[in-house]
C-alpha atoms as a PDB file:
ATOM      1  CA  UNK A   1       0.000   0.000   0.000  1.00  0.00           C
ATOM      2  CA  UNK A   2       3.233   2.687   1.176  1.00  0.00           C
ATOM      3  CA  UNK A   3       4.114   1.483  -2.475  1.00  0.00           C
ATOM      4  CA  UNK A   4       0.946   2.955  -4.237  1.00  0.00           C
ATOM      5  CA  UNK A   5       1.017   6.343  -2.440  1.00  0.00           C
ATOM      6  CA  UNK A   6       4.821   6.980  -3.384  1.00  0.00           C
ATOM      7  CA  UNK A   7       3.863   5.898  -7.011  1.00  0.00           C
ATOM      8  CA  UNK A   8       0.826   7.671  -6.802  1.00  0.00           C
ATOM      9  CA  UNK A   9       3.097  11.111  -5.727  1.00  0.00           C
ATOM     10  CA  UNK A  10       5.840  10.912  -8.090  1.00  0.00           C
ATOM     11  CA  UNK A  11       2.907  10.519 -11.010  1.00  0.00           C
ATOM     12  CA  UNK A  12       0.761  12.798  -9.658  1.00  0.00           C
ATOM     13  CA  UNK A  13       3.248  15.774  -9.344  1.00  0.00           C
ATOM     14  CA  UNK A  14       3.338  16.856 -12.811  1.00  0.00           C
ATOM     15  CA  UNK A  15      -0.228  17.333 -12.819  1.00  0.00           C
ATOM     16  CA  UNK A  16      -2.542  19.740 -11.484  1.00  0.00           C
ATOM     17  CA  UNK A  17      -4.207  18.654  -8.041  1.00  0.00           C
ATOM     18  CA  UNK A  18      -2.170  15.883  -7.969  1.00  0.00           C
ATOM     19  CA  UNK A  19      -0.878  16.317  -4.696  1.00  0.00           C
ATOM     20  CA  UNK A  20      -4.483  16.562  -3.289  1.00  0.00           C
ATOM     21  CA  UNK A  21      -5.136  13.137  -4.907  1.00  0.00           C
ATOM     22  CA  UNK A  22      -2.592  11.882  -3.358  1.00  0.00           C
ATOM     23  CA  UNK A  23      -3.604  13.494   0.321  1.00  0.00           C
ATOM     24  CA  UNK A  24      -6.886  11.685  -0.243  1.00  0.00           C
ATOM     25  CA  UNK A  25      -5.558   8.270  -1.113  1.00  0.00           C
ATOM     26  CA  UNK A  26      -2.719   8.511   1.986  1.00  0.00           C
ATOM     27  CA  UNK A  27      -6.173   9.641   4.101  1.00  0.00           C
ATOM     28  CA  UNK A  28      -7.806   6.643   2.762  1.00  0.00           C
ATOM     29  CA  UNK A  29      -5.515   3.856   2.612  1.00  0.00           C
ATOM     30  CA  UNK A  30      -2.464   5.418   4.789  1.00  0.00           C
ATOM     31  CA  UNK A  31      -1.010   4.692   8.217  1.00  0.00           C
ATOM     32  CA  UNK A  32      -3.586   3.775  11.255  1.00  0.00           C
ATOM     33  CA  UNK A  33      -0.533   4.392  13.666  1.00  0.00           C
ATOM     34  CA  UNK A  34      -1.288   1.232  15.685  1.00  0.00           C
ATOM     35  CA  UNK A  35       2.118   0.680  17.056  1.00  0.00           C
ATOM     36  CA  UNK A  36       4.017   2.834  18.900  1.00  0.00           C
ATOM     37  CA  UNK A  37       7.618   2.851  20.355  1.00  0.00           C
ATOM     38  CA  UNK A  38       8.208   2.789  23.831  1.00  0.00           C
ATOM     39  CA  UNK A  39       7.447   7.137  25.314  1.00  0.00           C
ATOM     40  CA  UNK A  40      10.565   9.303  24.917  1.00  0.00           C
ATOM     41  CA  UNK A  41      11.019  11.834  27.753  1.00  0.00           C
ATOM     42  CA  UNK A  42      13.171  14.718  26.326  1.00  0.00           C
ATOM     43  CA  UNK A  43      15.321  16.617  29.268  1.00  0.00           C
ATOM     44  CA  UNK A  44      17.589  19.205  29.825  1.00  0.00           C
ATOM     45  CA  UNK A  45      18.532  21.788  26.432  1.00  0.00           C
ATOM     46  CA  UNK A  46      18.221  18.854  23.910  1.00  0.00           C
ATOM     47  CA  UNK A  47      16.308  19.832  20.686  1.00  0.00           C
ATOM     48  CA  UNK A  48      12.816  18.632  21.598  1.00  0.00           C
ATOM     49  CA  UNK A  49      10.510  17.462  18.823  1.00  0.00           C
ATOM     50  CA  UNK A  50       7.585  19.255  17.783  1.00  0.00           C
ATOM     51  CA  UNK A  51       5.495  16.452  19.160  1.00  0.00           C
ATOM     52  CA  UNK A  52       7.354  16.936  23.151  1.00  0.00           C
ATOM     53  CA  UNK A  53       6.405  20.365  23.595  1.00  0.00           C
ATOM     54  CA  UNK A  54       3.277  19.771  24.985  1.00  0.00           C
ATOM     55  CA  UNK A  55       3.778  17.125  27.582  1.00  0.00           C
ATOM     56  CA  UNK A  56       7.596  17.015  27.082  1.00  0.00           C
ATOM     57  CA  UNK A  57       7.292  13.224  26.330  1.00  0.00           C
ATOM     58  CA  UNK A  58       6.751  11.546  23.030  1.00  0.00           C
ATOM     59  CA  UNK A  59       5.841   8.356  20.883  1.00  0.00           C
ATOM     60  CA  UNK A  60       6.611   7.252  17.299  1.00  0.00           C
ATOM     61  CA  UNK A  61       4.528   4.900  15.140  1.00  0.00           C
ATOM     62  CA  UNK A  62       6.597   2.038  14.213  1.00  0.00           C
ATOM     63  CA  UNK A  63       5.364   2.225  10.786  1.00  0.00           C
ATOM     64  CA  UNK A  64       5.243   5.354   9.061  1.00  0.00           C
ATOM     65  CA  UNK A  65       7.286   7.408  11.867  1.00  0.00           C
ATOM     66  CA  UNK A  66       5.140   9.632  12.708  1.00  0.00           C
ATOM     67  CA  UNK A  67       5.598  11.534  16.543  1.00  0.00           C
ATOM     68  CA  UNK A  68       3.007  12.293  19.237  1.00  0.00           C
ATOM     69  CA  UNK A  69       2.705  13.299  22.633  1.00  0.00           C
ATOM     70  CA  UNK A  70       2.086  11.304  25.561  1.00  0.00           C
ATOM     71  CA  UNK A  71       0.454  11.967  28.458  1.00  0.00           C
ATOM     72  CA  UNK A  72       2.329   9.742  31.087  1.00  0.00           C
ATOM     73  CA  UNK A  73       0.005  10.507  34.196  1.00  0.00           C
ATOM     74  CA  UNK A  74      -2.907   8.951  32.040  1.00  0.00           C
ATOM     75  CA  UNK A  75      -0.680   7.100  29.769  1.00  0.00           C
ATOM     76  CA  UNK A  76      -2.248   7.715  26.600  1.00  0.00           C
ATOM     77  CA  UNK A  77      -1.121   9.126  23.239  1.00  0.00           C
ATOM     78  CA  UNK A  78      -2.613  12.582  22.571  1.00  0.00           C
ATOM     79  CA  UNK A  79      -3.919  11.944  18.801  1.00  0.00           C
ATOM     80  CA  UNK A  80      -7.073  14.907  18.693  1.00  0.00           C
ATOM     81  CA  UNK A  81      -6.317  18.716  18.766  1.00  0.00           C
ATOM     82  CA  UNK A  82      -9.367  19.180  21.611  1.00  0.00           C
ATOM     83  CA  UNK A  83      -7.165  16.949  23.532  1.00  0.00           C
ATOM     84  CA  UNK A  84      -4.203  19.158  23.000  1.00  0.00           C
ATOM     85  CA  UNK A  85      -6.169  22.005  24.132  1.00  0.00           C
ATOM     86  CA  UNK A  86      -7.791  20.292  27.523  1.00  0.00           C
ATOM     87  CA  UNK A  87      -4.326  19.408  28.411  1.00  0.00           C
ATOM     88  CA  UNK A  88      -2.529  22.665  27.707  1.00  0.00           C
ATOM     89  CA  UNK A  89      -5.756  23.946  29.874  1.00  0.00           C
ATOM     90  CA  UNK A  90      -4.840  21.365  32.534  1.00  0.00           C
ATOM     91  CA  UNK A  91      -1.033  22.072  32.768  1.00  0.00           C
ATOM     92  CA  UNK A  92      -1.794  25.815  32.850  1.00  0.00           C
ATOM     93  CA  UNK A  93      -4.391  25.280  35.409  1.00  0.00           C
ATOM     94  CA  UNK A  94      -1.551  23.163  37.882  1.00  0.00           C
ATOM     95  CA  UNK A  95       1.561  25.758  36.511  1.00  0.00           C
ATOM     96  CA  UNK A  96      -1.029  28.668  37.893  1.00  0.00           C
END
């Protein structure tokens, strides 16, 4: 299937809209991100990911790559933006 979507975006370049063609195939038949390395705590000055600035902890799918927080006191990858925002409201709420 990763096979068809590269195809399908080298092809699809050179033509108009392509690259939303191949956004709706990826959508469609892409990555479900249903495994996930171990959570990454990031400490210190080290470059943090986009994914650990929230939490400061992070996961990657095992498949495609892809990063996302983790929340460790719930231990559960943060995967919706309206979760982002209730926990950015939470740590404010504690920080405060």
């Amino acid at each position: 299937m990763e096979q068809a979507t590269q195809w399908l975006e080298q092809t699809s370049s050179n033509v108009e809209g392509g690259n939303m063609i191949a956004k709706l195939v990826d959508a469609v038949f892409g990555c479900w991100h249903s495994r996930y390395s171990f959570p990454v705590t990031i400490r210190g000055a080290a470059r943090r990911p986009q994914a650990a600035t929230l939490t400061g902890t992070y996961v990657a799918c095992l498949d495609c790559g892809k990063e996302f927080p983790y929340d460790w006191q719930e231990m559960k990858v943060i995967t919706s933006p309206e979760r982002h925002r209730e926990r950015v409201a939470e740590l404010a709420k504690h920080a405060a």
